[in-house]
PDB file of N, CA and C in Angstrom:
ATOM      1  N   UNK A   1     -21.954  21.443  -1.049  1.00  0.00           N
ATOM      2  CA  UNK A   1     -20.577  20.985  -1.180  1.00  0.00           C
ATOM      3  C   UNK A   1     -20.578  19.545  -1.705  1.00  0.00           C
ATOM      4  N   UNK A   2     -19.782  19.316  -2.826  1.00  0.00           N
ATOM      5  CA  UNK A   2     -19.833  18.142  -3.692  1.00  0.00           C
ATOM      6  C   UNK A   2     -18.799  17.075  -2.499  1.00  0.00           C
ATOM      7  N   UNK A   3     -18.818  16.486  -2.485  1.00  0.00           N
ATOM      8  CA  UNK A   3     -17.703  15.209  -2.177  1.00  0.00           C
ATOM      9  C   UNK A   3     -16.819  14.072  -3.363  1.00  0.00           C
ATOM     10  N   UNK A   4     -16.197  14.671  -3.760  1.00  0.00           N
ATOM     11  CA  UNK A   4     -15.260  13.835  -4.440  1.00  0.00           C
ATOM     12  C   UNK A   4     -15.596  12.348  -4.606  1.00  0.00           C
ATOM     13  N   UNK A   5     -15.501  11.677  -6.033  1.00  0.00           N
ATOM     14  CA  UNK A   5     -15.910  10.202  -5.731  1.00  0.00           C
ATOM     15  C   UNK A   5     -14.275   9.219  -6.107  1.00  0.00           C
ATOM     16  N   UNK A   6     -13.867   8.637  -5.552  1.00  0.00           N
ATOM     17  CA  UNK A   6     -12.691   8.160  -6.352  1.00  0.00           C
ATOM     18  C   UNK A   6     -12.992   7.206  -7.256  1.00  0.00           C
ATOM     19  N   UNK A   7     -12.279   7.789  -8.462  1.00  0.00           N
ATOM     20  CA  UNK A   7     -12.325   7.169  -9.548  1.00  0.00           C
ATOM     21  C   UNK A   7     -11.388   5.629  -9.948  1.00  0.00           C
ATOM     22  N   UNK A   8     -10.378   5.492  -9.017  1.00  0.00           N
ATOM     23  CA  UNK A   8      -9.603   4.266  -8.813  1.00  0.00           C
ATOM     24  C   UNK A   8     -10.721   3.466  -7.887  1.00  0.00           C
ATOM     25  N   UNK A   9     -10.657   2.550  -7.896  1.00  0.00           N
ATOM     26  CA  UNK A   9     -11.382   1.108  -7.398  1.00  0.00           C
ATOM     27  C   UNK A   9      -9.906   1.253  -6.192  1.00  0.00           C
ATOM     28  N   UNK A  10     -10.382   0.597  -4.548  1.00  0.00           N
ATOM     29  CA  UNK A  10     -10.039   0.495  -3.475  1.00  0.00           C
ATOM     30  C   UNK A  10      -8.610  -0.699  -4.056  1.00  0.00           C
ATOM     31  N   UNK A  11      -9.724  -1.491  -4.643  1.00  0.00           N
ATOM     32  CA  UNK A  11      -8.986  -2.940  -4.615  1.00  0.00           C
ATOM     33  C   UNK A  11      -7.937  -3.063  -5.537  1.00  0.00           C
ATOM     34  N   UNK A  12      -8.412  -2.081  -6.113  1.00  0.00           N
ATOM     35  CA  UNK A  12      -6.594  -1.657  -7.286  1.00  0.00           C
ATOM     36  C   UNK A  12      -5.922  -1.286  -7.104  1.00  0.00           C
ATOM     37  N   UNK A  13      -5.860   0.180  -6.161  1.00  0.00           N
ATOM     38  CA  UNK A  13      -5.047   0.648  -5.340  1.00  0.00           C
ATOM     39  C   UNK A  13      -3.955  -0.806  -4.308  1.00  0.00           C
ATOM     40  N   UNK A  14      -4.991  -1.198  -3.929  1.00  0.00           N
ATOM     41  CA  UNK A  14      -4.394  -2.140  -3.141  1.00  0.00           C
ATOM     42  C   UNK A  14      -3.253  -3.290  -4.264  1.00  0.00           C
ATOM     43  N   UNK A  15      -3.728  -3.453  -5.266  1.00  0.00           N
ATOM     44  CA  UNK A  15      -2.890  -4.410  -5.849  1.00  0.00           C
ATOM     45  C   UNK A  15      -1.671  -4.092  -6.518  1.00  0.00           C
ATOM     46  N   UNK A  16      -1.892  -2.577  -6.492  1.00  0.00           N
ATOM     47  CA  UNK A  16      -0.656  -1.674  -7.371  1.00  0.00           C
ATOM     48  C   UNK A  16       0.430  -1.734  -6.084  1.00  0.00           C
ATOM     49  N   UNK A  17      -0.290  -1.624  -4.932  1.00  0.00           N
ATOM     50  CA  UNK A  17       0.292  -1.065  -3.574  1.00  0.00           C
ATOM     51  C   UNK A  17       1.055  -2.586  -3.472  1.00  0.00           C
ATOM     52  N   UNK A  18       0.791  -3.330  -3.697  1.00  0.00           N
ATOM     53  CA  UNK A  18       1.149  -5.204  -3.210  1.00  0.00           C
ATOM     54  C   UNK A  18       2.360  -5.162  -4.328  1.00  0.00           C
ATOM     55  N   UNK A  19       1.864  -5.077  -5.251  1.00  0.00           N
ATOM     56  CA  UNK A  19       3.085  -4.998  -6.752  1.00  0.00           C
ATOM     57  C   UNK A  19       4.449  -3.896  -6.141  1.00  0.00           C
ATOM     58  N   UNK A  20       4.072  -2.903  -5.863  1.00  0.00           N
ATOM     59  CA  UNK A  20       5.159  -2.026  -5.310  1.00  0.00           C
ATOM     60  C   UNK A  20       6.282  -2.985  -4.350  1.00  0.00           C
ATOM     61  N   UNK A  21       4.869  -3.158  -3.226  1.00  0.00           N
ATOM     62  CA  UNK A  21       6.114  -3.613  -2.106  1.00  0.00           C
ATOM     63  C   UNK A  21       6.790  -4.848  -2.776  1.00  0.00           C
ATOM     64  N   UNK A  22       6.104  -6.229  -3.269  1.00  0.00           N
ATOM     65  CA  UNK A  22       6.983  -6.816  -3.841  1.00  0.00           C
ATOM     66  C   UNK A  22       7.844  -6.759  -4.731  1.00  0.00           C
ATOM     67  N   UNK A  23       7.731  -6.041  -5.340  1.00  0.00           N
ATOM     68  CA  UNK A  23       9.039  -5.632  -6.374  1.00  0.00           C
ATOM     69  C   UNK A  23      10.319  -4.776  -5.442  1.00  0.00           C
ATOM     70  N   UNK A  24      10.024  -4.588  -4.227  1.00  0.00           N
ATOM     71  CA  UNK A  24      10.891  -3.176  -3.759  1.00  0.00           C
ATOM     72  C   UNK A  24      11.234  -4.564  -2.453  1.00  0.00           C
ATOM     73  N   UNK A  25      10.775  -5.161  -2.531  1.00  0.00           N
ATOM     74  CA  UNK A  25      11.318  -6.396  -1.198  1.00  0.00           C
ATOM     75  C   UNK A  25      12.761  -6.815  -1.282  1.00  0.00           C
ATOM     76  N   UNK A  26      13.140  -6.857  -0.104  1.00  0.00           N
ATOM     77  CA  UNK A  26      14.637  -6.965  -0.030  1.00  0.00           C
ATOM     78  C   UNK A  26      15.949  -5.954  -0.964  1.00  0.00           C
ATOM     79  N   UNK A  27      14.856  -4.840  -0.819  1.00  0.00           N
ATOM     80  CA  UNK A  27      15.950  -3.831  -1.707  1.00  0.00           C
ATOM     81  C   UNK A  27      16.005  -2.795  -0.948  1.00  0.00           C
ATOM     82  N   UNK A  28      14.481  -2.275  -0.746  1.00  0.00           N
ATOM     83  CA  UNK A  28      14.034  -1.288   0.200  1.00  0.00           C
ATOM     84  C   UNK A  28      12.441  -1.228   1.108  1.00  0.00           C
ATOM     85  N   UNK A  29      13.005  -0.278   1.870  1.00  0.00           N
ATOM     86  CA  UNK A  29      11.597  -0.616   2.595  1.00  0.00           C
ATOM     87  C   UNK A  29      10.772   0.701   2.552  1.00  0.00           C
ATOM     88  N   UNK A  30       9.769  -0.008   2.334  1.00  0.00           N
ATOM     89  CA  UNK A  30       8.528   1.575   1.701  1.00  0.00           C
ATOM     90  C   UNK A  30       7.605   2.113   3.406  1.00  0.00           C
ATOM     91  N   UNK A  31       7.670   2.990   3.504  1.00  0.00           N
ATOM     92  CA  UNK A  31       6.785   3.110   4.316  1.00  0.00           C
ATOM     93  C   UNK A  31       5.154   3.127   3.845  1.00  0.00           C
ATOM     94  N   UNK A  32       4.034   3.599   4.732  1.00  0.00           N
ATOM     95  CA  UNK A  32       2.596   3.858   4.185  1.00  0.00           C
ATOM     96  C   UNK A  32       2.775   4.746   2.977  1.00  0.00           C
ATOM     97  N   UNK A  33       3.302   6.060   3.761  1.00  0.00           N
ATOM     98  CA  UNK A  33       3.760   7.326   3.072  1.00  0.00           C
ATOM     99  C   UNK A  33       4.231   7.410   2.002  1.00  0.00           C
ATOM    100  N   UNK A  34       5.162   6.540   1.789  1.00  0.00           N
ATOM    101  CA  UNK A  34       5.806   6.038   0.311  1.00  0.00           C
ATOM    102  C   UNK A  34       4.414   5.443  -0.870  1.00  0.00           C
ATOM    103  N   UNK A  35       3.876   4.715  -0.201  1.00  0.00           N
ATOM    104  CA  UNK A  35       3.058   4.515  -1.036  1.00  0.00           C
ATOM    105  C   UNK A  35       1.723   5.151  -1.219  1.00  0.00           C
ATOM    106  N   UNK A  36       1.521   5.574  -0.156  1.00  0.00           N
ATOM    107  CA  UNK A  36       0.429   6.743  -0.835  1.00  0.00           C
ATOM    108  C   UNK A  36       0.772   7.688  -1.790  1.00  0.00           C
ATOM    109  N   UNK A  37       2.044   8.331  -1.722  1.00  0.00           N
ATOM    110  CA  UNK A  37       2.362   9.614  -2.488  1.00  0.00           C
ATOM    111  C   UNK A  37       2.779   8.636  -3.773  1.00  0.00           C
ATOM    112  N   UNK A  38       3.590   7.489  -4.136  1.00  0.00           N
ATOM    113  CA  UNK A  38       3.113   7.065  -5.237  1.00  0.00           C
ATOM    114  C   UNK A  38       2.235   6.548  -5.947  1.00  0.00           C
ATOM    115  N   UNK A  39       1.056   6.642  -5.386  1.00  0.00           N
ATOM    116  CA  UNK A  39      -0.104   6.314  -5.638  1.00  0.00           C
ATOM    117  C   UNK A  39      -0.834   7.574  -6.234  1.00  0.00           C
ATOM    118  N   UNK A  40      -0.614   8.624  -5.561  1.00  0.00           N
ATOM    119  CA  UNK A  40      -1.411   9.849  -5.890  1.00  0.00           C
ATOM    120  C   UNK A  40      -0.920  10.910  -6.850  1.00  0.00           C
ATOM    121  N   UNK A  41       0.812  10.060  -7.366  1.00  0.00           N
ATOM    122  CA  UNK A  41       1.503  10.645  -8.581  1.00  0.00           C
ATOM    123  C   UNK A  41       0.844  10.009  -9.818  1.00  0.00           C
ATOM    124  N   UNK A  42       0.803   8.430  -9.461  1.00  0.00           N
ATOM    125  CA  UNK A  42       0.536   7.449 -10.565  1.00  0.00           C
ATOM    126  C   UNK A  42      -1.108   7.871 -11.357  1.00  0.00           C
ATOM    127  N   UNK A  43      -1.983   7.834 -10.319  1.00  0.00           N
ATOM    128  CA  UNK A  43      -3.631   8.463 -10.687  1.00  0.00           C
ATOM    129  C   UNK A  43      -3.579   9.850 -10.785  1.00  0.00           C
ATOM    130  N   UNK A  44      -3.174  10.708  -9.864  1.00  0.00           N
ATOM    131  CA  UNK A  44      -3.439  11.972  -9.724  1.00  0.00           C
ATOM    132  C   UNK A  44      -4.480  12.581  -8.774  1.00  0.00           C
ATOM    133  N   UNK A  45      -4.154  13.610  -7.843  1.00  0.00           N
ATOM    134  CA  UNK A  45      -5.042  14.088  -6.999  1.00  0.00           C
ATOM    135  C   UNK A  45      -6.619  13.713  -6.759  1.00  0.00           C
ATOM    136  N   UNK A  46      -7.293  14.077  -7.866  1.00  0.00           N
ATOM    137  CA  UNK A  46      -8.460  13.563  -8.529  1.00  0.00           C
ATOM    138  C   UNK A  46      -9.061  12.954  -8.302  1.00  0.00           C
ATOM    139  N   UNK A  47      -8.324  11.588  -8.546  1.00  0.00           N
ATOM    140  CA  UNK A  47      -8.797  10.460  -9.128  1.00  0.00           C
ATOM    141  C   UNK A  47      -8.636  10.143  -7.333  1.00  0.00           C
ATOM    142  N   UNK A  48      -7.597   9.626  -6.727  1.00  0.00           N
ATOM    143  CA  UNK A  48      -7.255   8.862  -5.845  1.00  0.00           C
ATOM    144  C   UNK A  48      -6.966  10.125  -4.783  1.00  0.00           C
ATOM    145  N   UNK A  49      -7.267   9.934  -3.312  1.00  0.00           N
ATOM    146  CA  UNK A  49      -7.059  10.679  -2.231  1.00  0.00           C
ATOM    147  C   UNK A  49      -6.131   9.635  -0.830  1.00  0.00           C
ATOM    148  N   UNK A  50      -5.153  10.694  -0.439  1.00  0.00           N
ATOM    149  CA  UNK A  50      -4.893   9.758   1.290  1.00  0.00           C
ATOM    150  C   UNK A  50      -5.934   8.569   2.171  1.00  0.00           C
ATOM    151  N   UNK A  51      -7.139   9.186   2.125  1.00  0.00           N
ATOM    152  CA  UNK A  51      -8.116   7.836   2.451  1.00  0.00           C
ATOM    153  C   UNK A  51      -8.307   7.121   2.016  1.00  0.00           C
ATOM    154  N   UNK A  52      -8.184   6.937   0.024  1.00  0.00           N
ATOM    155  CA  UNK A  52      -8.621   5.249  -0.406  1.00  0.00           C
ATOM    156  C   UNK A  52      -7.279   4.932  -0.068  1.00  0.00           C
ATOM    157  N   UNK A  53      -5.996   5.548  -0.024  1.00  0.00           N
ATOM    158  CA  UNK A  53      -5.074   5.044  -0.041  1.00  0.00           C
ATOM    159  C   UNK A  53      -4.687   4.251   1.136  1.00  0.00           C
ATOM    160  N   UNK A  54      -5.565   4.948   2.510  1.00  0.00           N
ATOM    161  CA  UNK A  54      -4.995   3.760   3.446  1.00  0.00           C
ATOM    162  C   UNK A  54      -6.118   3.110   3.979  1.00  0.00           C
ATOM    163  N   UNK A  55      -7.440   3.180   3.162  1.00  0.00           N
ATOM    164  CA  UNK A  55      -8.357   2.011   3.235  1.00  0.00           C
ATOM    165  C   UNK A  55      -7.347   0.829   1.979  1.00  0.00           C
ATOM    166  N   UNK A  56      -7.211   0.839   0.882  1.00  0.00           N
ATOM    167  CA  UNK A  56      -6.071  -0.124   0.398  1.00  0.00           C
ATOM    168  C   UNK A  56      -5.095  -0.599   0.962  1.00  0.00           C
ATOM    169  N   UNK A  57      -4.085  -0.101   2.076  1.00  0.00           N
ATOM    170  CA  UNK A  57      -3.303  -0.480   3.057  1.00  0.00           C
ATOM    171  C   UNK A  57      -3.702  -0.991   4.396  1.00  0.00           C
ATOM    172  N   UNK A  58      -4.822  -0.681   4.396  1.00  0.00           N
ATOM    173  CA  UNK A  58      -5.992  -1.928   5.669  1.00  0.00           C
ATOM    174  C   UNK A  58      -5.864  -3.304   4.886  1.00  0.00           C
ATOM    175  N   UNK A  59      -6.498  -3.140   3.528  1.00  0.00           N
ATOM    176  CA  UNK A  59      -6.897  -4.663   2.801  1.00  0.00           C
ATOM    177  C   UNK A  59      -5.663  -4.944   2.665  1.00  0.00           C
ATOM    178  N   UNK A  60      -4.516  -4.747   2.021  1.00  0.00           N
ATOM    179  CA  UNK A  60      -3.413  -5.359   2.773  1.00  0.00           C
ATOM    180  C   UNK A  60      -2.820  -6.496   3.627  1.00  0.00           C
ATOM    181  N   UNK A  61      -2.813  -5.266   4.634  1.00  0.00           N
ATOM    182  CA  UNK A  61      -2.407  -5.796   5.697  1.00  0.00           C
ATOM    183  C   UNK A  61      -3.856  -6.803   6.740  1.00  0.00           C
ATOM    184  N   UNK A  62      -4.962  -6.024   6.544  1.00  0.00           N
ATOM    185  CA  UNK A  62      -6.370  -7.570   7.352  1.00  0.00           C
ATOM    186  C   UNK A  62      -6.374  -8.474   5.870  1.00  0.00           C
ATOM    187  N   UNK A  63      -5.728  -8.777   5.278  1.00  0.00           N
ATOM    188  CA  UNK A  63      -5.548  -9.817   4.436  1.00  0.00           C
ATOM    189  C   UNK A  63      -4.358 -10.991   4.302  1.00  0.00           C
ATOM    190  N   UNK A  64      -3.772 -10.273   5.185  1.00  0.00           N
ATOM    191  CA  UNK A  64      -2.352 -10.719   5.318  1.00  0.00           C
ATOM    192  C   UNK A  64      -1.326 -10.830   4.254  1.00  0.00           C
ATOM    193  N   UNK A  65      -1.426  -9.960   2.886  1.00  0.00           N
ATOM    194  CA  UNK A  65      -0.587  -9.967   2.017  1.00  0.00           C
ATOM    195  C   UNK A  65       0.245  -9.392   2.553  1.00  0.00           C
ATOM    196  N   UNK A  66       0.382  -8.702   3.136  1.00  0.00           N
ATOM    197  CA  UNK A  66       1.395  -7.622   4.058  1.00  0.00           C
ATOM    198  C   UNK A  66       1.155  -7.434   5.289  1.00  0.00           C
ATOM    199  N   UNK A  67       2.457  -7.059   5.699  1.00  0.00           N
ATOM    200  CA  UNK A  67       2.676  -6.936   7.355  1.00  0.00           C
ATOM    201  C   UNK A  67       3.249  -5.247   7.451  1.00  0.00           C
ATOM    202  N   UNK A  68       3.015  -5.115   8.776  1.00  0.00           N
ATOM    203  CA  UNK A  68       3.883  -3.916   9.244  1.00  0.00           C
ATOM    204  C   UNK A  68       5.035  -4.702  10.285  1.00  0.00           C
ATOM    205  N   UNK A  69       6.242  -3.622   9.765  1.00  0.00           N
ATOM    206  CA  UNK A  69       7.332  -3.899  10.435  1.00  0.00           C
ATOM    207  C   UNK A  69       7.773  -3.018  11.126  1.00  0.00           C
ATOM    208  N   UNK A  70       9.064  -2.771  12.182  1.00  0.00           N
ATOM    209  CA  UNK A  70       9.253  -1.516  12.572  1.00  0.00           C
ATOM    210  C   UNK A  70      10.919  -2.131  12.880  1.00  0.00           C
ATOM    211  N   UNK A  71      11.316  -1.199  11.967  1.00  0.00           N
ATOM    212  CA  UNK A  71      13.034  -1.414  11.869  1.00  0.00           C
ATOM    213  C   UNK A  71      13.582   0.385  11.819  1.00  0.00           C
ATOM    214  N   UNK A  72      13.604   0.588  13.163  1.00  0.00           N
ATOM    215  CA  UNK A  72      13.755   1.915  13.280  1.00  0.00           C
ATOM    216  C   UNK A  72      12.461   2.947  12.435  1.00  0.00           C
ATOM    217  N   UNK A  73      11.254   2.784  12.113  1.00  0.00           N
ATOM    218  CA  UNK A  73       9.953   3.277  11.548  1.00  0.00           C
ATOM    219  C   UNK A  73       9.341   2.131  11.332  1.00  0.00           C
ATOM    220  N   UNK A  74       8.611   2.525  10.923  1.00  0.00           N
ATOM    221  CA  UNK A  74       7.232   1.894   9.974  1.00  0.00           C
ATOM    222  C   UNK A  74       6.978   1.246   9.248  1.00  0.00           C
ATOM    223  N   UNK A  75       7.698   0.769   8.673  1.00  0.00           N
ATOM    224  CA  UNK A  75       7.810  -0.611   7.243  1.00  0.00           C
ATOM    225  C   UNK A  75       6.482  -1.232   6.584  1.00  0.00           C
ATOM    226  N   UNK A  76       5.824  -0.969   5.673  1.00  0.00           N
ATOM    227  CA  UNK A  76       4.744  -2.188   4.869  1.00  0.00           C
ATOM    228  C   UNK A  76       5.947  -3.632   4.186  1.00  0.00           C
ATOM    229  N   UNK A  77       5.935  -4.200   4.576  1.00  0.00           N
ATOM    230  CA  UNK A  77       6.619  -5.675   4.052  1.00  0.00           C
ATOM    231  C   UNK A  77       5.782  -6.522   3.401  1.00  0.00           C
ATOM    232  N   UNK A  78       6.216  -7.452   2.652  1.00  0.00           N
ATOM    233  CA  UNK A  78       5.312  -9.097   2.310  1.00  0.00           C
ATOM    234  C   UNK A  78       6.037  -9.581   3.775  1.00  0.00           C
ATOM    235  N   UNK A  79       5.213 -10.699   4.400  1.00  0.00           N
ATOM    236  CA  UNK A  79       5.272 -11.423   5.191  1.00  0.00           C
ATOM    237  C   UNK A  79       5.996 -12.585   5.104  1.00  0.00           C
ATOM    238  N   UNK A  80       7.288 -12.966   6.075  1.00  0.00           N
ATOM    239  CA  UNK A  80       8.427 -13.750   6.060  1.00  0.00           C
ATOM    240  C   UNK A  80       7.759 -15.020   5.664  1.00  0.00           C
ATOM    241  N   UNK A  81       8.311 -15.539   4.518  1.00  0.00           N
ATOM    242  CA  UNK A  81       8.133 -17.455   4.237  1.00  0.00           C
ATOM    243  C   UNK A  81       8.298 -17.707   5.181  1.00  0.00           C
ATOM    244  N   UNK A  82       7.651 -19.104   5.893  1.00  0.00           N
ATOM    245  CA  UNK A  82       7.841 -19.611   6.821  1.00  0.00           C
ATOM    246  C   UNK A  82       8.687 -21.282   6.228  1.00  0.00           C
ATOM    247  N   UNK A  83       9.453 -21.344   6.621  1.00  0.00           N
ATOM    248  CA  UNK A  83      10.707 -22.639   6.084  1.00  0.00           C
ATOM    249  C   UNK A  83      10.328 -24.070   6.044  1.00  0.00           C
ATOM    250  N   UNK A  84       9.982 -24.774   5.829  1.00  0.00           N
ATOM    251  CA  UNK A  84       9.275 -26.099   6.239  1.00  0.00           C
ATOM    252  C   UNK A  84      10.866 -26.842   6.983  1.00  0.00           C
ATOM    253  N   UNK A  85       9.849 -27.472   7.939  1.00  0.00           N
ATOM    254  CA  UNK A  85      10.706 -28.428   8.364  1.00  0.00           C
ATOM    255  C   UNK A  85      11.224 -29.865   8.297  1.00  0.00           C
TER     256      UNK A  85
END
């Protein structure tokens, strides 16, 4: 039994995934789910699977480009500016 290799790089996934949420910030809120399944429209089955997709949503979020929120679900967000004082 072969094992599939993904052909998308982790860390691209992740930057397409960062580009999403910021462009979709303060308009709407994406869940994981949201972005995996546009992830796996954009490459295709193939290429990209549910696991790189939420090893890319680890680097994320243990990077702190993104946060999880929970506003009645699950939310991936960019993380609130903090205001200077």
């Amino acid at each position: 039994m072969e094992v599939p290799i993904a052909t998308v790089p982790i860390e691209t996934l992740a930057d397409e995934m960062y580009a999403m949420v910021a462009e979709c910030a303060g308009k709407r809120n994406l869940k994981a789910g949201d972005l995996t399944k546009a992830m796996i429209a954009r490459h295709g089955e193939a290429n990209c699977g549910k696991d790189e997709c939420r090893q890319a949503i680890r680097i994320l979020i243990d990077g702190g480009r993104c946060i999880y929120s929970y506003l009645g679900g699950s939310y991936i967000q960019l993380p609130q500016a903090e205001e200077p004082q």
